[in-house]
N, C-alpha and C. Protein backbone atom coordinates (compact mmCIF):
# COMPACT_ATOMS: atom_id res chain seq x y z
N UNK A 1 -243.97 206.57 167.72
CA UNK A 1 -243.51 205.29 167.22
C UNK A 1 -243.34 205.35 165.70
N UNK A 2 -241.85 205.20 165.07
CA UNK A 2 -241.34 204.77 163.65
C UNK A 2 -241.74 203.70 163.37
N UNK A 3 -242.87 203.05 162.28
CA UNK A 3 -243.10 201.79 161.68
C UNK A 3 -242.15 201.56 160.75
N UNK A 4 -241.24 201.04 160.33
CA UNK A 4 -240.56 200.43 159.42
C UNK A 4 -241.50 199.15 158.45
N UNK A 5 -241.65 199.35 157.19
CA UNK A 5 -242.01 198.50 156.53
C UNK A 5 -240.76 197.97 155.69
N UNK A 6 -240.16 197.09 155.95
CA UNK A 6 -238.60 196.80 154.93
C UNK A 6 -239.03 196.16 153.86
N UNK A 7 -238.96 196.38 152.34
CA UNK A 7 -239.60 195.52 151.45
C UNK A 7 -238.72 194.92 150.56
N UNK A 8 -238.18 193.69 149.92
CA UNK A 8 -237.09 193.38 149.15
C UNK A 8 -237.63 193.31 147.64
N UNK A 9 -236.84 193.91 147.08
CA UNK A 9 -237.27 194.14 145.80
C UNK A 9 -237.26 193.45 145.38
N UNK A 10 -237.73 193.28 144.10
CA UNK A 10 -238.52 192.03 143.12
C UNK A 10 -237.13 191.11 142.87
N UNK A 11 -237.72 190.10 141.73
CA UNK A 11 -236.41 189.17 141.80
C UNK A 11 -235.70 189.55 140.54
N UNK A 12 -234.28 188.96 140.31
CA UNK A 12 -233.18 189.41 139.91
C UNK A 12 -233.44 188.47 138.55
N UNK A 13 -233.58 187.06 139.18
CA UNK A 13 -233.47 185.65 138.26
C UNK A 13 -231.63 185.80 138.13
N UNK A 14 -231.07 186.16 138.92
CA UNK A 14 -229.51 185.82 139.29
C UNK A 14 -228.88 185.22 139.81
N UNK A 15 -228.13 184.11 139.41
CA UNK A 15 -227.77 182.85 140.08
C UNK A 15 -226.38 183.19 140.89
N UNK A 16 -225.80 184.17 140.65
CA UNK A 16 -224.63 184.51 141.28
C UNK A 16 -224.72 186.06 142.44
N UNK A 17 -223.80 186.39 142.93
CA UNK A 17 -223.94 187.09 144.13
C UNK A 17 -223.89 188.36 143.32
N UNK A 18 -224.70 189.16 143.49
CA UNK A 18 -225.01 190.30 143.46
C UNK A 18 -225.06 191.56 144.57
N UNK A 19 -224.82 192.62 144.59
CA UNK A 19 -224.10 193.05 145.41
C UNK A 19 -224.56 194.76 144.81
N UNK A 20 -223.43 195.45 144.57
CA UNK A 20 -223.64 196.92 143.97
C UNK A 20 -223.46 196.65 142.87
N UNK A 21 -223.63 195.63 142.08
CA UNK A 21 -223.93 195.75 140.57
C UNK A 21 -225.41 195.88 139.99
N UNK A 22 -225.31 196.89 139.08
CA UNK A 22 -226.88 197.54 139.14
C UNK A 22 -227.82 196.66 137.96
N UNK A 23 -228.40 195.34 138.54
CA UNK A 23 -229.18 194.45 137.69
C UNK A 23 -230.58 194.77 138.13
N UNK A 24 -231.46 194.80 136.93
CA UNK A 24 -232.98 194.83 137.24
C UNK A 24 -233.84 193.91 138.04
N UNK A 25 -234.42 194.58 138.32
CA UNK A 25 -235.67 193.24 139.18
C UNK A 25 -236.93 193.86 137.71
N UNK A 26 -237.59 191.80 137.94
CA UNK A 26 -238.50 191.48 137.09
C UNK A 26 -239.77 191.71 138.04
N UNK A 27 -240.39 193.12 137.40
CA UNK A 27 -241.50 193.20 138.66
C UNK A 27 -242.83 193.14 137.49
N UNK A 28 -242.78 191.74 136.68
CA UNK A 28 -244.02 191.25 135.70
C UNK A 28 -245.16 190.81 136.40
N UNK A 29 -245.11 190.25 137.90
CA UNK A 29 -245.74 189.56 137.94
C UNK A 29 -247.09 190.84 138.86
N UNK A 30 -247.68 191.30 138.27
CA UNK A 30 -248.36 192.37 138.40
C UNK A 30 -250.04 192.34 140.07
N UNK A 31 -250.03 191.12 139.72
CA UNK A 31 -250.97 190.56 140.98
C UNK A 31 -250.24 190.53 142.28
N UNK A 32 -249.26 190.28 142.40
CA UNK A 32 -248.27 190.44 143.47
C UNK A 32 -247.58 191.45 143.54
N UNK A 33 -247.06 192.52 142.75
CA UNK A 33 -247.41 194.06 142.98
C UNK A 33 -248.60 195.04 143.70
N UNK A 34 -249.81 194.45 143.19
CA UNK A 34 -250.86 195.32 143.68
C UNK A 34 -251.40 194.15 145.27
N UNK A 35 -250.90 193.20 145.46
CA UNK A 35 -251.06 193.33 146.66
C UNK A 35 -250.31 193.60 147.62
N UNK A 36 -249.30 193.84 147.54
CA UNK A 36 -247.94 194.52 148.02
C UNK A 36 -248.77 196.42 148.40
N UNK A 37 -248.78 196.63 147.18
CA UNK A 37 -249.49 197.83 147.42
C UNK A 37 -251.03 198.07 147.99
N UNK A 38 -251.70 197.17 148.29
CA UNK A 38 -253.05 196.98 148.95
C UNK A 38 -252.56 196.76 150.20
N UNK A 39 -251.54 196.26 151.03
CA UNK A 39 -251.12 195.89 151.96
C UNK A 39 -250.44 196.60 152.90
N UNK A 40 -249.57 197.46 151.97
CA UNK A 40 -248.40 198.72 152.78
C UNK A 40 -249.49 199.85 153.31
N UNK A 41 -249.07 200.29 154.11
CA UNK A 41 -250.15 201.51 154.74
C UNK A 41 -250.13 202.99 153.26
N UNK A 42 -251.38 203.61 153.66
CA UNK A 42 -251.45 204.26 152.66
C UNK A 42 -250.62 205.54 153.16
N UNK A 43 -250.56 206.36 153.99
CA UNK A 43 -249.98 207.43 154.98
C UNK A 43 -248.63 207.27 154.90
N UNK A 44 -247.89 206.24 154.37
CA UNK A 44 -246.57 206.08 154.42
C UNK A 44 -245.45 206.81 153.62
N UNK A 45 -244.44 206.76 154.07
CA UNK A 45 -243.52 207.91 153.12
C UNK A 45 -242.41 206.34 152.23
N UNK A 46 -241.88 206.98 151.44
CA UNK A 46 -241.54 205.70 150.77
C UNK A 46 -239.93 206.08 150.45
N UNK A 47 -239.25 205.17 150.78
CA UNK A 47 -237.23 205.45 150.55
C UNK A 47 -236.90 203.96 150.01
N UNK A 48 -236.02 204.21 148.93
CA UNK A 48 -235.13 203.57 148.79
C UNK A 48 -234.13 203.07 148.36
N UNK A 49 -233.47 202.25 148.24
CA UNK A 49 -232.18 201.89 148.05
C UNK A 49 -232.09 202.58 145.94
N UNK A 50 -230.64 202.88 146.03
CA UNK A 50 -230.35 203.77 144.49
C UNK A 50 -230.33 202.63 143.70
N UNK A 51 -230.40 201.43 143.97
CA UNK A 51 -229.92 200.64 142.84
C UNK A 51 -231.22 200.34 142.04
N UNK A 52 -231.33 200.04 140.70
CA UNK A 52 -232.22 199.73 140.20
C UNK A 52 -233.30 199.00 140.35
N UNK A 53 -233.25 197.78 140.94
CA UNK A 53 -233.85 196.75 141.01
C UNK A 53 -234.86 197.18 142.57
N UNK A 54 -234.07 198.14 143.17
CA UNK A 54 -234.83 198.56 144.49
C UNK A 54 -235.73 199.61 143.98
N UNK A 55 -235.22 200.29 143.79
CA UNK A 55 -235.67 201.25 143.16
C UNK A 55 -236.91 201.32 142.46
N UNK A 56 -237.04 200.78 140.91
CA UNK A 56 -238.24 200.45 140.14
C UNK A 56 -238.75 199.59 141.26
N UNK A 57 -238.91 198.93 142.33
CA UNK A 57 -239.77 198.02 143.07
C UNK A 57 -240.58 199.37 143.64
N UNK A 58 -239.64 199.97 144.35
CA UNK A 58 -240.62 201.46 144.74
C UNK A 58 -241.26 202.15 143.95
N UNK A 59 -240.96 202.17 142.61
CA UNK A 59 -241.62 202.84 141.94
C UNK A 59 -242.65 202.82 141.69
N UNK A 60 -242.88 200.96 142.01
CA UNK A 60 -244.18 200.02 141.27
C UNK A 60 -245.09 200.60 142.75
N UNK A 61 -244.77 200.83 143.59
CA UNK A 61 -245.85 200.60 144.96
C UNK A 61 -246.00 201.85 145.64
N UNK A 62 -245.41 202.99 144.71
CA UNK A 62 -245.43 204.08 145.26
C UNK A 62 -247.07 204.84 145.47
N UNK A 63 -247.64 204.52 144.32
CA UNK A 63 -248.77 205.60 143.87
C UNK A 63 -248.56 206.97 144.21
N UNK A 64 -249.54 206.84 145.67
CA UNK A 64 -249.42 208.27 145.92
C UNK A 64 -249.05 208.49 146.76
N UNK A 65 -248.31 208.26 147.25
CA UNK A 65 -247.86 207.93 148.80
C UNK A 65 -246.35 208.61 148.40
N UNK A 66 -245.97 209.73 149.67
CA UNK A 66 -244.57 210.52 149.67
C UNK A 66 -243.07 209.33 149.71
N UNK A 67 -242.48 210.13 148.18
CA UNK A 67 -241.70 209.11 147.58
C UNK A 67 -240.29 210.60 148.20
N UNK A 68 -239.12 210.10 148.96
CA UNK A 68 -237.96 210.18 149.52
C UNK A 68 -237.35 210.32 148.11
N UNK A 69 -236.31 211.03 148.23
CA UNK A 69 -234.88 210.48 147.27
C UNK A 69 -234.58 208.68 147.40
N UNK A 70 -233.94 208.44 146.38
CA UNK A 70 -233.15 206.97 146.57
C UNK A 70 -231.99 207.42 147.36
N UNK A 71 -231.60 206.13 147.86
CA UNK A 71 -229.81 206.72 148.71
C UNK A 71 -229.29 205.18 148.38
N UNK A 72 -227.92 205.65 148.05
CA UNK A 72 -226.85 204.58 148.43
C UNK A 72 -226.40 203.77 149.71
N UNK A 73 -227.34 204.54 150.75
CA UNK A 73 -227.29 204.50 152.13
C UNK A 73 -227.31 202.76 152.66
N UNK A 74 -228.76 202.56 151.74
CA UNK A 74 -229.69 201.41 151.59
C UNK A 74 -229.12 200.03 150.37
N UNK A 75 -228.07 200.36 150.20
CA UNK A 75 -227.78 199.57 148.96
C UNK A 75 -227.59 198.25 149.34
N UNK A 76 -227.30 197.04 148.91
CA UNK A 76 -227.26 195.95 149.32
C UNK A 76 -225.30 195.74 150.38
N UNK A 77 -225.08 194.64 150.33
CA UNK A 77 -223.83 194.57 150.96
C UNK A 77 -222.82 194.80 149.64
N UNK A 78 -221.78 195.19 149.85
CA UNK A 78 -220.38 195.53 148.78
C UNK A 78 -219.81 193.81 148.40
N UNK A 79 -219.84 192.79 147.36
CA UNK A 79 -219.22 191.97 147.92
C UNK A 79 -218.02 191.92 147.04
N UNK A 80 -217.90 192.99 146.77
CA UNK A 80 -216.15 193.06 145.80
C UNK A 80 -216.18 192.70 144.68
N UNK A 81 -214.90 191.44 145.02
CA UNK A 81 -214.55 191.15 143.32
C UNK A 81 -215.71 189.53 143.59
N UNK A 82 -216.45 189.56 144.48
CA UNK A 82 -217.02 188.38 144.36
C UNK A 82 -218.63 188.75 143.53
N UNK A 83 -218.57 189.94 143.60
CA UNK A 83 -219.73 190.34 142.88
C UNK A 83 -220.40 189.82 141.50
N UNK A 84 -220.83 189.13 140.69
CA UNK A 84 -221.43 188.64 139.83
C UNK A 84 -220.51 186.97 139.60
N UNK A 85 -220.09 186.63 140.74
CA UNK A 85 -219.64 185.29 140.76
C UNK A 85 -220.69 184.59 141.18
N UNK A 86 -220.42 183.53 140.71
CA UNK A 86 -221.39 182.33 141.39
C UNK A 86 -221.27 182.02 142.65
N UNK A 87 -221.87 181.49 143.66
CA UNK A 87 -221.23 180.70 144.71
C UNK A 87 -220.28 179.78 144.91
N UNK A 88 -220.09 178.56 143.73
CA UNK A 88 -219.05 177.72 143.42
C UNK A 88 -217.86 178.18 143.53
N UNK A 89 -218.27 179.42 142.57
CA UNK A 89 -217.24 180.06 141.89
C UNK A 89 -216.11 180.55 143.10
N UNK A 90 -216.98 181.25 143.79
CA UNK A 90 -216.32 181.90 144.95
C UNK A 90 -215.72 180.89 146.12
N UNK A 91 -216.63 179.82 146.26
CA UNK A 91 -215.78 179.08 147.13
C UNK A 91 -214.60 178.24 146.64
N UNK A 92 -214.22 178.33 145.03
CA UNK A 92 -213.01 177.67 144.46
C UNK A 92 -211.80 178.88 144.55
N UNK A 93 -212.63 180.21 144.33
CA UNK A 93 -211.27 181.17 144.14
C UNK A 93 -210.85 181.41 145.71
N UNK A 94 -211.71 181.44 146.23
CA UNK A 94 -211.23 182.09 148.21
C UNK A 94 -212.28 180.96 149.16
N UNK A 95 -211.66 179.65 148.92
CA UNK A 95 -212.08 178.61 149.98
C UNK A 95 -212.56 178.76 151.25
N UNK A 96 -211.31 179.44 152.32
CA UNK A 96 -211.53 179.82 153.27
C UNK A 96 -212.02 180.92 154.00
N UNK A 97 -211.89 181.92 153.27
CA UNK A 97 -212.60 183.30 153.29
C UNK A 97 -213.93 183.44 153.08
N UNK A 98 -214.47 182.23 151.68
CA UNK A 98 -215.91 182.15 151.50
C UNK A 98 -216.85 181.44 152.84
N UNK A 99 -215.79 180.63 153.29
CA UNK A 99 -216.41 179.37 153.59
C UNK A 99 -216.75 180.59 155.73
N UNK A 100 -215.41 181.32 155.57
CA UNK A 100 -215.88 182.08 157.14
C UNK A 100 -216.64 183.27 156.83
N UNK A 101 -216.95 183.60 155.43
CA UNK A 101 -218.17 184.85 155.42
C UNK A 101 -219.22 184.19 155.74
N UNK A 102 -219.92 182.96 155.53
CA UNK A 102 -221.08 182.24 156.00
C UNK A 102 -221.22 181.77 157.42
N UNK A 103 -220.27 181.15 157.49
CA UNK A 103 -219.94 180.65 159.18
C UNK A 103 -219.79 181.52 160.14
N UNK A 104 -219.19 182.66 160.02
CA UNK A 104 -218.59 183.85 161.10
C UNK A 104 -218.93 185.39 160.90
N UNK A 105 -220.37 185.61 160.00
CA UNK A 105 -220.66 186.75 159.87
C UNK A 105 -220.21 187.53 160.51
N UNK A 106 -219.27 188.81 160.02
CA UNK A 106 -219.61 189.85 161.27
C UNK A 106 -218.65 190.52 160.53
N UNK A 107 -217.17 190.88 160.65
CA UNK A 107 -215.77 191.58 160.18
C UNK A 107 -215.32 190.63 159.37
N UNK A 108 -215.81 189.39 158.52
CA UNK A 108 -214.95 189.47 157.26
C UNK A 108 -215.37 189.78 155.67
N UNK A 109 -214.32 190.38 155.26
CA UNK A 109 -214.35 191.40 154.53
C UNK A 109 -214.31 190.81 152.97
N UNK A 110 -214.90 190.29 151.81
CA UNK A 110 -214.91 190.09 150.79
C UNK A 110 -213.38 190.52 149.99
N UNK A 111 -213.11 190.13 149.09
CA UNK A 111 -212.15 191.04 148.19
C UNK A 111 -212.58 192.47 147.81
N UNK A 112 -212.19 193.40 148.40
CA UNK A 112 -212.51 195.06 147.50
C UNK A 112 -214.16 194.94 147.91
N UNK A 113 -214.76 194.43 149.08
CA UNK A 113 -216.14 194.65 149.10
C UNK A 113 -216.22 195.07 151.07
N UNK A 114 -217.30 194.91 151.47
CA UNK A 114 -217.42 195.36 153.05
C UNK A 114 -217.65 194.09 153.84
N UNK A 115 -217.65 194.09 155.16
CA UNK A 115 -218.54 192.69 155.56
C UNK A 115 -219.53 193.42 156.36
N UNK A 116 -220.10 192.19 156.82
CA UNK A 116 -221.40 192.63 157.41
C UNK A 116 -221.91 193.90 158.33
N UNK A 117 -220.79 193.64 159.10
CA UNK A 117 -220.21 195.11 160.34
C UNK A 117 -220.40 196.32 159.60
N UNK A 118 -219.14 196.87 158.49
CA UNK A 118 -219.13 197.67 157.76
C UNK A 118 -220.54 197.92 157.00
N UNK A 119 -221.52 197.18 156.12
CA UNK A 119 -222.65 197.63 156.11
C UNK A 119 -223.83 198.05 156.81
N UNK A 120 -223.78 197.25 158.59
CA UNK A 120 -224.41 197.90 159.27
C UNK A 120 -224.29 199.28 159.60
N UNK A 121 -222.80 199.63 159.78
CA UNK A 121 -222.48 200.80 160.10
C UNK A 121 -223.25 201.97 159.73
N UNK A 122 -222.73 201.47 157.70
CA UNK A 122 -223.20 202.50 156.41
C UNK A 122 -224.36 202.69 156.51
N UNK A 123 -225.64 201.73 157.01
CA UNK A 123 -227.23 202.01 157.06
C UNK A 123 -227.58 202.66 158.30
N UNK A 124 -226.67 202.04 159.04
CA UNK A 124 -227.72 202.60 160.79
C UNK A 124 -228.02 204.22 160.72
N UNK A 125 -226.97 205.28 160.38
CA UNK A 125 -227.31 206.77 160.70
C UNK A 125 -228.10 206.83 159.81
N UNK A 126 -228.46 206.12 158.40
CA UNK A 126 -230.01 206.73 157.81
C UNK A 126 -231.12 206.67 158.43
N UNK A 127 -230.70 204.78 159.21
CA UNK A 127 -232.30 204.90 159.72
C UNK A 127 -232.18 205.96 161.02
N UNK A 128 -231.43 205.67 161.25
CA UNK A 128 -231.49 206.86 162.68
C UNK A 128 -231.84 207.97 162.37
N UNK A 129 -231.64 208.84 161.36
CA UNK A 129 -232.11 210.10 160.57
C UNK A 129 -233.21 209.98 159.85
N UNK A 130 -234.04 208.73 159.90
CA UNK A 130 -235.40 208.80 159.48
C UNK A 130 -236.13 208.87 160.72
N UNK A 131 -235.63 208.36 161.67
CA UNK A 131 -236.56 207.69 162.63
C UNK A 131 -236.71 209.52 163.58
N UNK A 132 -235.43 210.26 163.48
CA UNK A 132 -235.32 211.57 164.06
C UNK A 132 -236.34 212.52 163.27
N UNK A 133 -236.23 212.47 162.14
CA UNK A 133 -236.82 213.58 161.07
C UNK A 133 -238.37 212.94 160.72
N UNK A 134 -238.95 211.53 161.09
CA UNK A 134 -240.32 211.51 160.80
C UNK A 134 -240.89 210.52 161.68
N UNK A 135 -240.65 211.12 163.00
CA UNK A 135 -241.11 210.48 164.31
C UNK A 135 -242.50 210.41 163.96
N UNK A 136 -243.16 208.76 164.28
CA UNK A 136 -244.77 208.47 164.22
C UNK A 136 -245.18 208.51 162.95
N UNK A 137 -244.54 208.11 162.14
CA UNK A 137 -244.49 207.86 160.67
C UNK A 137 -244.23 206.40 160.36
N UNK A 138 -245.29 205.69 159.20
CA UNK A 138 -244.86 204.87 158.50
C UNK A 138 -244.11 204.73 157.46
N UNK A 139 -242.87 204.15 157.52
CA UNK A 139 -241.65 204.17 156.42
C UNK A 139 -242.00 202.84 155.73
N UNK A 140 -241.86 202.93 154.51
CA UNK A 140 -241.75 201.31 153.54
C UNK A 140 -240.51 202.07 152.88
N UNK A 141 -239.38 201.33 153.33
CA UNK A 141 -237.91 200.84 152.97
C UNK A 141 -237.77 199.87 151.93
N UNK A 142 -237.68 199.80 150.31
CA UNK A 142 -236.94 198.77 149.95
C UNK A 142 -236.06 199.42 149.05
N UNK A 143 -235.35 197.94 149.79
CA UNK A 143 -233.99 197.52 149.88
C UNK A 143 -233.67 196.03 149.91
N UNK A 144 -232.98 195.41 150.12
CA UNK A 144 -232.04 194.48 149.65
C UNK A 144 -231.98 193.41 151.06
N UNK A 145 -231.75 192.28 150.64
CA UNK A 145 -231.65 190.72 151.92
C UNK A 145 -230.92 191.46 152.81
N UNK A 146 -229.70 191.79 152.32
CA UNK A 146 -228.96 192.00 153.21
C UNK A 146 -228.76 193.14 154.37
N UNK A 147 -228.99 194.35 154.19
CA UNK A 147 -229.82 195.47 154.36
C UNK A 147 -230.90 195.02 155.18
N UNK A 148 -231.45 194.27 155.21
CA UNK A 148 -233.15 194.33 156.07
C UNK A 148 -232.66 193.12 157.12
N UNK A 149 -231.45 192.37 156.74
CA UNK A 149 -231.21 191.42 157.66
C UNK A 149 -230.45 191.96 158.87
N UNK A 150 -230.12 193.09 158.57
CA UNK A 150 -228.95 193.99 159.61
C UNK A 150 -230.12 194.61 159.88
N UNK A 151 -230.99 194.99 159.68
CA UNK A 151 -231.90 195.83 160.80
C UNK A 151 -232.83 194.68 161.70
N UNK A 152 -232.98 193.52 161.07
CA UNK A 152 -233.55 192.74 161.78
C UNK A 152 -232.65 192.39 163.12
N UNK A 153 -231.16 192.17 162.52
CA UNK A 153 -230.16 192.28 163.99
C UNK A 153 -230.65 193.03 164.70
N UNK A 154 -230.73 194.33 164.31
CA UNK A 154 -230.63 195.46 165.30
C UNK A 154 -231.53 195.44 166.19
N UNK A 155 -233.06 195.34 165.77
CA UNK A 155 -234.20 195.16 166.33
C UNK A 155 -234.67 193.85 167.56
N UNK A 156 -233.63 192.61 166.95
CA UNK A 156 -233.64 191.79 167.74
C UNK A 156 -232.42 191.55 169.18
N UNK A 157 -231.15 191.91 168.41
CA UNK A 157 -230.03 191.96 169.43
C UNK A 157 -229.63 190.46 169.30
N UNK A 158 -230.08 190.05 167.87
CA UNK A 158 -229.31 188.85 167.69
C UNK A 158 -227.75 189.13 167.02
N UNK A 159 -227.23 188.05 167.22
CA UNK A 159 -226.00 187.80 166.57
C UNK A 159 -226.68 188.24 165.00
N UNK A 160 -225.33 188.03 164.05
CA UNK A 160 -225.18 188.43 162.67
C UNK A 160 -225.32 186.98 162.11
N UNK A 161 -224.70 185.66 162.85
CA UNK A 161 -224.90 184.72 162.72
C UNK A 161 -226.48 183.81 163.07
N UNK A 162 -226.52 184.27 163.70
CA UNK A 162 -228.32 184.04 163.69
C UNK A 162 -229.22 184.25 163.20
N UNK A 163 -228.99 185.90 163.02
CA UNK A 163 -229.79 186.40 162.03
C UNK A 163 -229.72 186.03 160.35
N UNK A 164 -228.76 185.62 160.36
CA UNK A 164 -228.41 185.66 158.31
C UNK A 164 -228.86 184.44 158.24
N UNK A 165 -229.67 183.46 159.39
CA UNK A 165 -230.62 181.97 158.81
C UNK A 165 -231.72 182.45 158.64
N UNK A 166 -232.25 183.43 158.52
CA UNK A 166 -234.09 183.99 157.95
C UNK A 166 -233.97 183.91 156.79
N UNK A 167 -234.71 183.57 156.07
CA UNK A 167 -235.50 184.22 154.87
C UNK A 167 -235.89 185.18 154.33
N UNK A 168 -235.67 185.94 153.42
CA UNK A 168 -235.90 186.86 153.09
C UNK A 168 -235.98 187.04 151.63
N UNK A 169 -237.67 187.07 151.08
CA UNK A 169 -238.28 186.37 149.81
C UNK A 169 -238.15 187.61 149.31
N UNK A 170 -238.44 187.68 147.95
CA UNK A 170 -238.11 188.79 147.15
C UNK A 170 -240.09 189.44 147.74
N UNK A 171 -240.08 190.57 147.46
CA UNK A 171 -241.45 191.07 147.64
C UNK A 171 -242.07 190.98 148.81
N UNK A 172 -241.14 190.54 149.76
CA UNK A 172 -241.82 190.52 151.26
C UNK A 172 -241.87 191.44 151.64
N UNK A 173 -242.53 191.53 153.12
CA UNK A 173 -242.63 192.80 154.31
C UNK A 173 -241.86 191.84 155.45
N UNK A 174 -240.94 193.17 156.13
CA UNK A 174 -240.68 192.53 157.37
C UNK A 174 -240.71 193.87 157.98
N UNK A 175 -241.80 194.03 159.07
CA UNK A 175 -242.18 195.00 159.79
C UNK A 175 -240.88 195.12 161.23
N UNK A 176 -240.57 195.79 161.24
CA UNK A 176 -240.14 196.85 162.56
C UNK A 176 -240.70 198.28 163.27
N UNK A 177 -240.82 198.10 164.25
CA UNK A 177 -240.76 199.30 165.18
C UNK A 177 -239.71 200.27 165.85
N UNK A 178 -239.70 201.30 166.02
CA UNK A 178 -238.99 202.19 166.90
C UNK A 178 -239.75 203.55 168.04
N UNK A 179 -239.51 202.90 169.27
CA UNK A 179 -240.24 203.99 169.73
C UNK A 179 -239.52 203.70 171.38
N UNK A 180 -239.29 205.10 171.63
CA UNK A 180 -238.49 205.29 172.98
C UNK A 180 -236.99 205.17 172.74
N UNK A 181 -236.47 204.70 171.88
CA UNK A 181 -235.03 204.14 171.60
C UNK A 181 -234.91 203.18 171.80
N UNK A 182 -236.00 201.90 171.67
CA UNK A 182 -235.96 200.72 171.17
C UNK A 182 -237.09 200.31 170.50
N UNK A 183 -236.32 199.27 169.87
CA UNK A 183 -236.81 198.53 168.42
C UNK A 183 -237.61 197.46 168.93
N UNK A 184 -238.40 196.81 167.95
CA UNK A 184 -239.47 195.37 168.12
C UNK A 184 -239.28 195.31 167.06
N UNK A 185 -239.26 193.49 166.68
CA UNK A 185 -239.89 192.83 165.51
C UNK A 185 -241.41 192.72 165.41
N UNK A 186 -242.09 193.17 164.65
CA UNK A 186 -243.43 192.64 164.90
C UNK A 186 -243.86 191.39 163.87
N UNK A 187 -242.79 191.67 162.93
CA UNK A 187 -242.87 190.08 161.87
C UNK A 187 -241.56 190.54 160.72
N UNK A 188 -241.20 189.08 160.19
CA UNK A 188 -240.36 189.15 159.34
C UNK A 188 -240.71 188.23 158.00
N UNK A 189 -240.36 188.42 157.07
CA UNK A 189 -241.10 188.30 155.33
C UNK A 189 -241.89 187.63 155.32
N UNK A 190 -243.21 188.74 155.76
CA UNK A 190 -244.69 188.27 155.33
C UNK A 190 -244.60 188.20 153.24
N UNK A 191 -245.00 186.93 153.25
CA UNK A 191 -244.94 186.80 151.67
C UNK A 191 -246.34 187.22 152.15
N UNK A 192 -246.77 187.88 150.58
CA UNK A 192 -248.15 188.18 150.53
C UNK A 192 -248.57 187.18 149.02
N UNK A 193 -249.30 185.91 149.72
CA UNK A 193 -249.32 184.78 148.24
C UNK A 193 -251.04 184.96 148.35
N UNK A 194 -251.66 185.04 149.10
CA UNK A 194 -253.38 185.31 149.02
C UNK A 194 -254.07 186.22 148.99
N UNK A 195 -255.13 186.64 148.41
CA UNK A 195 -255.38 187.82 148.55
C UNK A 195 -255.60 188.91 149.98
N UNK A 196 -255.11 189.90 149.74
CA UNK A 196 -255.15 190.63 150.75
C UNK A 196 -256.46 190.93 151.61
């Protein structure tokens, strides 16, 4: 059995859509780091996403625990030219296009970015090539809302539309399983606000 630990990296303080533009996460708040890291299994191997903000989050919770390359694999969703727009913004320049990326998750496609489909695609053979290469291993994955919301699909066999109403807090855990060639949720963004 593959444990998946999916963790979303710290916060942006970005009011507009962010995407593959490489903005930092503010990982100050140092008490909620170390219980993040009191919490993740210690035996675990650690991957994740190339972008910065994922990235330094792993860095913060790595200690000693086997740290993976970063991959692009894991990156958040592509959202084009909507990338560092606001939400307003985007629903004034592409009304109807904005208004069916929320409503109709699945194949529509941003300006010059992917939709949801297309990023599942881009992640599934990593995890599938983790889950092959470190069978009975705990993985802590972070990566990005969007990214952990497509594996939560996967795991559940929900729609894309169902799934994209969770939550998904900056610094959470949302645990998955893999074993036999199917997946379980066992929970999705445990905030860790008390002590561990």
């Amino acid at each position: 059995m593959t444990k998946w630990w999916w963790v979303r990296h710290g916060p942006t303080h970005e009011k507009a859509f962010v995407g593959w533009r490489d903005v930092p996460a503010d990982l100050s708040d140092i008490v909620q780091i170390a219980r993040l890291q009191t919490y993740l299994p210690r035996d675990a191997i650690v991957v994740s996403s190339d972008l910065i903000r994922a990235s330094a989050t792993a860095d913060a919770i790595t200690q000693s625990r086997t740290r993976l390359p970063n991959t692009a694999k894991l990156r958040e969703f592509n959202f084009g030219a909507w990338d560092g727009l606001k939400f307003d913004q985007v629903a004034t320049r592409d009304p109807a296009l904005s208004r069916a990326y929320w409503e109709t998750p699945g194949d529509i496609v941003p300006p010059g970015g992917e939709s949801w489909n297309m990023a599942a695609a881009r992640i599934k053979p990593f995890v599938d090539g983790i889950n092959v290469k470190y069978p009975d291993s705990h993985i802590i994955a972070v990566a990005h809302i969007g990214v952990i919301m497509t594996q939560i699909q996967r795991a559940s066999g929900h729609s894309a539309l169902q799934t994209i109403g969770h939550n998904i807090d900056n610094l959470s855990v949302t645990k998955l399983q893999f074993s036999g060639g199917e997946w379980v949720v066992n929970a999705i963004n445990t905030v860790l606000n008390d002590a561990p």
